[in-house]
N, C-alpha and C. Protein backbone atom coordinates (compact mmCIF):
# COMPACT_ATOMS: atom_id res chain seq x y z
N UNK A 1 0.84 -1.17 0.00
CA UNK A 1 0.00 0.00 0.00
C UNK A 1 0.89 1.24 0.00
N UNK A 2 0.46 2.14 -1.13
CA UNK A 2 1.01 3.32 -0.79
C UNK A 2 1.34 4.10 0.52
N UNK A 3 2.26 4.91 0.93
CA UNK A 3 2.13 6.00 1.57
C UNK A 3 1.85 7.08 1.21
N UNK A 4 1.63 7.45 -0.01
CA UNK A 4 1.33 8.84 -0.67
C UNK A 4 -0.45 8.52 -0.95
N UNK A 5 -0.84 10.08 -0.80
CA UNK A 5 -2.22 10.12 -1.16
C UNK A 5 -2.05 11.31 -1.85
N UNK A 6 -3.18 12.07 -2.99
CA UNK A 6 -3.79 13.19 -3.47
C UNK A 6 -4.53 13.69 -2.48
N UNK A 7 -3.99 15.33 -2.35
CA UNK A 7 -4.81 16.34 -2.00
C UNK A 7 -5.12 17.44 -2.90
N UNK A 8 -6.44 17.69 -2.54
CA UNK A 8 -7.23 18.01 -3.73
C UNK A 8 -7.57 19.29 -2.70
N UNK A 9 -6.92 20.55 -3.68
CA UNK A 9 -7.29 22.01 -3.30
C UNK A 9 -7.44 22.70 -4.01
N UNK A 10 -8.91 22.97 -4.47
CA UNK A 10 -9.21 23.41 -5.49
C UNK A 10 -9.27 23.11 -6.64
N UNK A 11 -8.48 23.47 -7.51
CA UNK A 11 -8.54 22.82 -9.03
C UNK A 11 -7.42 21.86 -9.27
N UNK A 12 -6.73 21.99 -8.35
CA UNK A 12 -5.12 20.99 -8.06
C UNK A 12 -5.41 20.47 -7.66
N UNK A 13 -4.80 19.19 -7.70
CA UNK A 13 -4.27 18.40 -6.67
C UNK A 13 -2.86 17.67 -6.39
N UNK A 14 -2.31 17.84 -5.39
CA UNK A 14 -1.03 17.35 -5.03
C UNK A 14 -0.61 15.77 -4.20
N UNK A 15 0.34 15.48 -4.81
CA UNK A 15 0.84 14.48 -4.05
C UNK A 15 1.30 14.39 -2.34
N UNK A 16 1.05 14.22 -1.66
CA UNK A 16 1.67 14.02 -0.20
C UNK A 16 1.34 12.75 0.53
N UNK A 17 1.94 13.16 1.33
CA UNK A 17 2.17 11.92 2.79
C UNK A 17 0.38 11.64 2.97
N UNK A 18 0.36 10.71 3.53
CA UNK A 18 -1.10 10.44 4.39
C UNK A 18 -1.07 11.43 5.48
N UNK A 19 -0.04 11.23 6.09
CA UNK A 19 0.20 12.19 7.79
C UNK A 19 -0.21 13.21 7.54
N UNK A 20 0.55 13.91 6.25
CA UNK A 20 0.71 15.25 5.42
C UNK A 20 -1.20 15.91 5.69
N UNK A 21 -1.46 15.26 5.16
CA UNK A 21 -3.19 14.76 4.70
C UNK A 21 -4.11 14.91 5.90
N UNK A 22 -3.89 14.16 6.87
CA UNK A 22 -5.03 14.04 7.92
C UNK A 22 -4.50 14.87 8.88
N UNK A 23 -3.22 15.73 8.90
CA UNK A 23 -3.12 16.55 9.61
C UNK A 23 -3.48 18.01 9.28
N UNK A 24 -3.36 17.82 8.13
CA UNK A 24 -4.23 19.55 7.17
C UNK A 24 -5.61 19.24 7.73
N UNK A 25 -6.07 18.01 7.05
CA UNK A 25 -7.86 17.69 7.72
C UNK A 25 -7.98 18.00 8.79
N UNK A 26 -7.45 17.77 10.01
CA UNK A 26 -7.20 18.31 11.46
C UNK A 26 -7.41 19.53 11.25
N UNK A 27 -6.58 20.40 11.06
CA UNK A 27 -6.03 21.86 10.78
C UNK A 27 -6.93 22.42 10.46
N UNK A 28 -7.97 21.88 8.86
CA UNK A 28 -9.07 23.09 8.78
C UNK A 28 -10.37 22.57 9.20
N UNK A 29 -10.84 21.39 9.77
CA UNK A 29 -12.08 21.26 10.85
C UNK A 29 -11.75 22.01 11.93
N UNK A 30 -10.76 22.21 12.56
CA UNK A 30 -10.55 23.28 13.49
C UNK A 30 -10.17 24.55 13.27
N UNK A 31 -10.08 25.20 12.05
CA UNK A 31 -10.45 26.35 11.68
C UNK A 31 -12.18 26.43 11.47
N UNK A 32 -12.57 25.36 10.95
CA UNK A 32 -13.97 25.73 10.78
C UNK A 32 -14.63 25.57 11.68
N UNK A 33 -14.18 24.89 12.50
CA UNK A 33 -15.44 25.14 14.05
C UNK A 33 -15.33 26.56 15.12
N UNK A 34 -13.74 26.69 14.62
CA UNK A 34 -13.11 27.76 15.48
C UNK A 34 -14.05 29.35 14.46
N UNK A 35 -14.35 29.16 13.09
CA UNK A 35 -15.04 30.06 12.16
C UNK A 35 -16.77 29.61 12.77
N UNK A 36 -16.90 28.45 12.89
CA UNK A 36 -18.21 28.79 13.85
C UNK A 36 -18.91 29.33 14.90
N UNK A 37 -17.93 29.51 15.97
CA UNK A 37 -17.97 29.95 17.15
C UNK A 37 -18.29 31.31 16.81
N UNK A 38 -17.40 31.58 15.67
CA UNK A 38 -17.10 32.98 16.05
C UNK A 38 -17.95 33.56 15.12
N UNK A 39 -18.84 33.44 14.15
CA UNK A 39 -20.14 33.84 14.27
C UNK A 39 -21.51 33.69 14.75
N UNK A 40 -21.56 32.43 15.82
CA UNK A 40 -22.61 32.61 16.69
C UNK A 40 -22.04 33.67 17.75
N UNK A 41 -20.96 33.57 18.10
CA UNK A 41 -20.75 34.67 18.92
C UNK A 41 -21.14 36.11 18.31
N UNK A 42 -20.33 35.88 17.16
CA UNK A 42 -20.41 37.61 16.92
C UNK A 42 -21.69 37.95 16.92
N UNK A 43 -22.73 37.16 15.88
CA UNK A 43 -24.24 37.63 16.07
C UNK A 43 -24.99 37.60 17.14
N UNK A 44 -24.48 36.61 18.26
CA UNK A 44 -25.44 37.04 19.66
C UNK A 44 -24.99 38.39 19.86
N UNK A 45 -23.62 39.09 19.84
CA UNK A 45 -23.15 40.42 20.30
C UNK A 45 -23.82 40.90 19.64
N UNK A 46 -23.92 41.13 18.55
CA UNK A 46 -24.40 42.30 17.59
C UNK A 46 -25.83 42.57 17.38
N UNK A 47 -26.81 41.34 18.01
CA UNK A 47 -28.02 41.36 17.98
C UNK A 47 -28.84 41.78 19.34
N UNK A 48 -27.67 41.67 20.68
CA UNK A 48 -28.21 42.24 21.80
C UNK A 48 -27.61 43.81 21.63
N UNK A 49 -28.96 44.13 22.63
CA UNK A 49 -28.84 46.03 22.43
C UNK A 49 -27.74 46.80 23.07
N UNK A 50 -27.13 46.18 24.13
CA UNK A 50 -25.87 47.00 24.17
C UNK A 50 -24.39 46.59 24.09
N UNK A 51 -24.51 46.04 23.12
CA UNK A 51 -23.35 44.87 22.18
C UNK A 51 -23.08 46.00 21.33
N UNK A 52 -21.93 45.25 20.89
CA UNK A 52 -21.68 45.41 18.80
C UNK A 52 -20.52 44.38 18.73
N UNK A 53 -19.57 45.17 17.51
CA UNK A 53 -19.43 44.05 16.40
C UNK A 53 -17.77 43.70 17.43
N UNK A 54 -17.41 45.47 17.71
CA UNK A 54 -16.09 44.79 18.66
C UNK A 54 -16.18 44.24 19.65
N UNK A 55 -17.16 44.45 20.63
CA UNK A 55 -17.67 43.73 21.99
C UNK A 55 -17.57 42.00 21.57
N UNK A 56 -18.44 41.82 20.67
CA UNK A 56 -18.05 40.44 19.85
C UNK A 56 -17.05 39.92 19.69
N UNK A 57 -16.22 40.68 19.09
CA UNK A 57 -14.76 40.11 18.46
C UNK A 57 -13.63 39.79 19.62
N UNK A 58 -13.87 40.92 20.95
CA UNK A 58 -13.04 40.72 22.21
C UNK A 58 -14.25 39.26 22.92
N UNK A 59 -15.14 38.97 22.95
CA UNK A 59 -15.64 37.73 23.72
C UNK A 59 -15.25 36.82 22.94
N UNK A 60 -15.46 36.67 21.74
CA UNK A 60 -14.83 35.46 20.95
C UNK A 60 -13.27 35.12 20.84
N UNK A 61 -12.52 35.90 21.19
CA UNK A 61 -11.06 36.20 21.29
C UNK A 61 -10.86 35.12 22.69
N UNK A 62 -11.54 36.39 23.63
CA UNK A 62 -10.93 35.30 24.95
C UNK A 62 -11.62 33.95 24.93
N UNK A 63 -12.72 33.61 24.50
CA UNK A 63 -13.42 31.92 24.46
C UNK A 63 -12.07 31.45 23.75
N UNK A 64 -11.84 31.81 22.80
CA UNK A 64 -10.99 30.79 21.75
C UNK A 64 -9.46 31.02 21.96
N UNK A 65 -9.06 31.68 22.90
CA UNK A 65 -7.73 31.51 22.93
C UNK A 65 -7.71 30.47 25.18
N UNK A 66 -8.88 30.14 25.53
CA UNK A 66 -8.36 29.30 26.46
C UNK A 66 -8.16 27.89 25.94
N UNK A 67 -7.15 27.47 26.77
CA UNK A 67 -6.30 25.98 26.30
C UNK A 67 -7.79 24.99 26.22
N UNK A 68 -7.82 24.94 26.96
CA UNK A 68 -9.80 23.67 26.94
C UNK A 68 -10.46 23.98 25.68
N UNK A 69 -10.91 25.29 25.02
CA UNK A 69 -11.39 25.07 24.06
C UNK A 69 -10.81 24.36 22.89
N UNK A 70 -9.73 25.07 23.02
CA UNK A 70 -8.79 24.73 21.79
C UNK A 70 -8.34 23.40 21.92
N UNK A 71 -7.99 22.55 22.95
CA UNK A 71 -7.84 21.15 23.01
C UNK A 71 -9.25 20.43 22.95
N UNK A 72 -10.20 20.56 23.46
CA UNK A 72 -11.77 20.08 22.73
C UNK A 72 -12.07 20.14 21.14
N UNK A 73 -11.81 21.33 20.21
CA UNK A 73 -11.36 21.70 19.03
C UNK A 73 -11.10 20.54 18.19
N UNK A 74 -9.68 20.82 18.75
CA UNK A 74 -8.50 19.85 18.03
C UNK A 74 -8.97 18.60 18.35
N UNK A 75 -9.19 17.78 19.47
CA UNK A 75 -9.55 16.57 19.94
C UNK A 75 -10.78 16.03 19.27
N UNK A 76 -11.85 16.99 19.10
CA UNK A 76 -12.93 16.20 18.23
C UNK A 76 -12.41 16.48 16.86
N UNK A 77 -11.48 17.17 15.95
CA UNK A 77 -11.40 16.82 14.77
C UNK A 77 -10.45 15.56 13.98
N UNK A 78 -9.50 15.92 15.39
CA UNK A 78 -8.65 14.37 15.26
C UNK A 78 -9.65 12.75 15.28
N UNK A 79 -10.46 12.86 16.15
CA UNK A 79 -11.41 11.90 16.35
C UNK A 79 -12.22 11.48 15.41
N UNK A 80 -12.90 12.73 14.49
CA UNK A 80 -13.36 12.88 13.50
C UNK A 80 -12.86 12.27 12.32
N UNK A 81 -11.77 12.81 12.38
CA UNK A 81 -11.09 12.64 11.10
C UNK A 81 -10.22 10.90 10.84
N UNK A 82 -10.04 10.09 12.18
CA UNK A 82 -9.77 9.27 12.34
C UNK A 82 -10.66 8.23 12.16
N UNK A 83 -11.80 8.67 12.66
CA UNK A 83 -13.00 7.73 12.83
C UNK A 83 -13.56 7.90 10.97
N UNK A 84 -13.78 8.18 10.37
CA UNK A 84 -13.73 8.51 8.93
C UNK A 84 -13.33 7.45 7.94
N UNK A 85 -11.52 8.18 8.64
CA UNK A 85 -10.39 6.81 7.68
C UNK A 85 -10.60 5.76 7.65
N UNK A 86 -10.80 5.19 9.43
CA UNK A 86 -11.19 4.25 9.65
C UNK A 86 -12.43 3.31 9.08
N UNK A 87 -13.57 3.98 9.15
CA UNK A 87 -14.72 3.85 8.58
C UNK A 87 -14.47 3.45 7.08
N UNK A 88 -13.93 3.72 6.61
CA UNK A 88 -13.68 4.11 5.07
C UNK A 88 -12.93 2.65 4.87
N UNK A 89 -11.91 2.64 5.97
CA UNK A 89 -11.39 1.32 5.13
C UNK A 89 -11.86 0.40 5.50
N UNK A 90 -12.44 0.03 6.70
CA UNK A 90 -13.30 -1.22 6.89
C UNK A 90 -14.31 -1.66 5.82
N UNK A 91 -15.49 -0.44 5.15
CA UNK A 91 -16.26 -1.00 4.46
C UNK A 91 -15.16 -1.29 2.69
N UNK A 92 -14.12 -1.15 2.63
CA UNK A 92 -13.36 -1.54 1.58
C UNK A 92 -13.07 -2.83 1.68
N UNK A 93 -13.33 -3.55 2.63
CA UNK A 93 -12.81 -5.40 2.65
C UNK A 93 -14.03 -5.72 2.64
């Protein structure tokens, strides 16, 4: 079995590692949950009356820079992303 897989970004796609691979996958499920937060946050700020958009941006700041979130984050996308692979190759036999 190979160690190289295609990653596919955009209209490319490149050769890399597997590791290479499920650690980018890591990387942007936890940008995108970390991009979720931070517009339910921002719109609860901006939708209560004595909020706005910077009041928002400083509460979402400190949520996402304590260590617990960010290791919950990372921990369910690793999980995620493991449980997947996994999934994937079992129904292949």
């Amino acid at each position: 079995m190979s160690d190289r897989t295609q990653l596919a970004l955009g209209r490319s796609s490149f050769s890399v590692s597997r590791l290479t691979k499920r650690a980018l996958q890591i990387v942007i499920a936890s940008g995108l949950t970390a991009f979720a937060t931070f517009l339910i946050l921002m719109l609860n700020n901006v939708l209560t009356a004595r909020s706005g958009f910077s009041q928002g941006l400083e509460v979402w700041y400190a949520f996402i820079r304590k260590s617990d979130i960010l290791g919950t984050i990372v921990l369910t996308a690793m999980v995620t992303v493991v449980f997947i692979y996994w999934q994937r190759d079992r129904e292949r036999r």
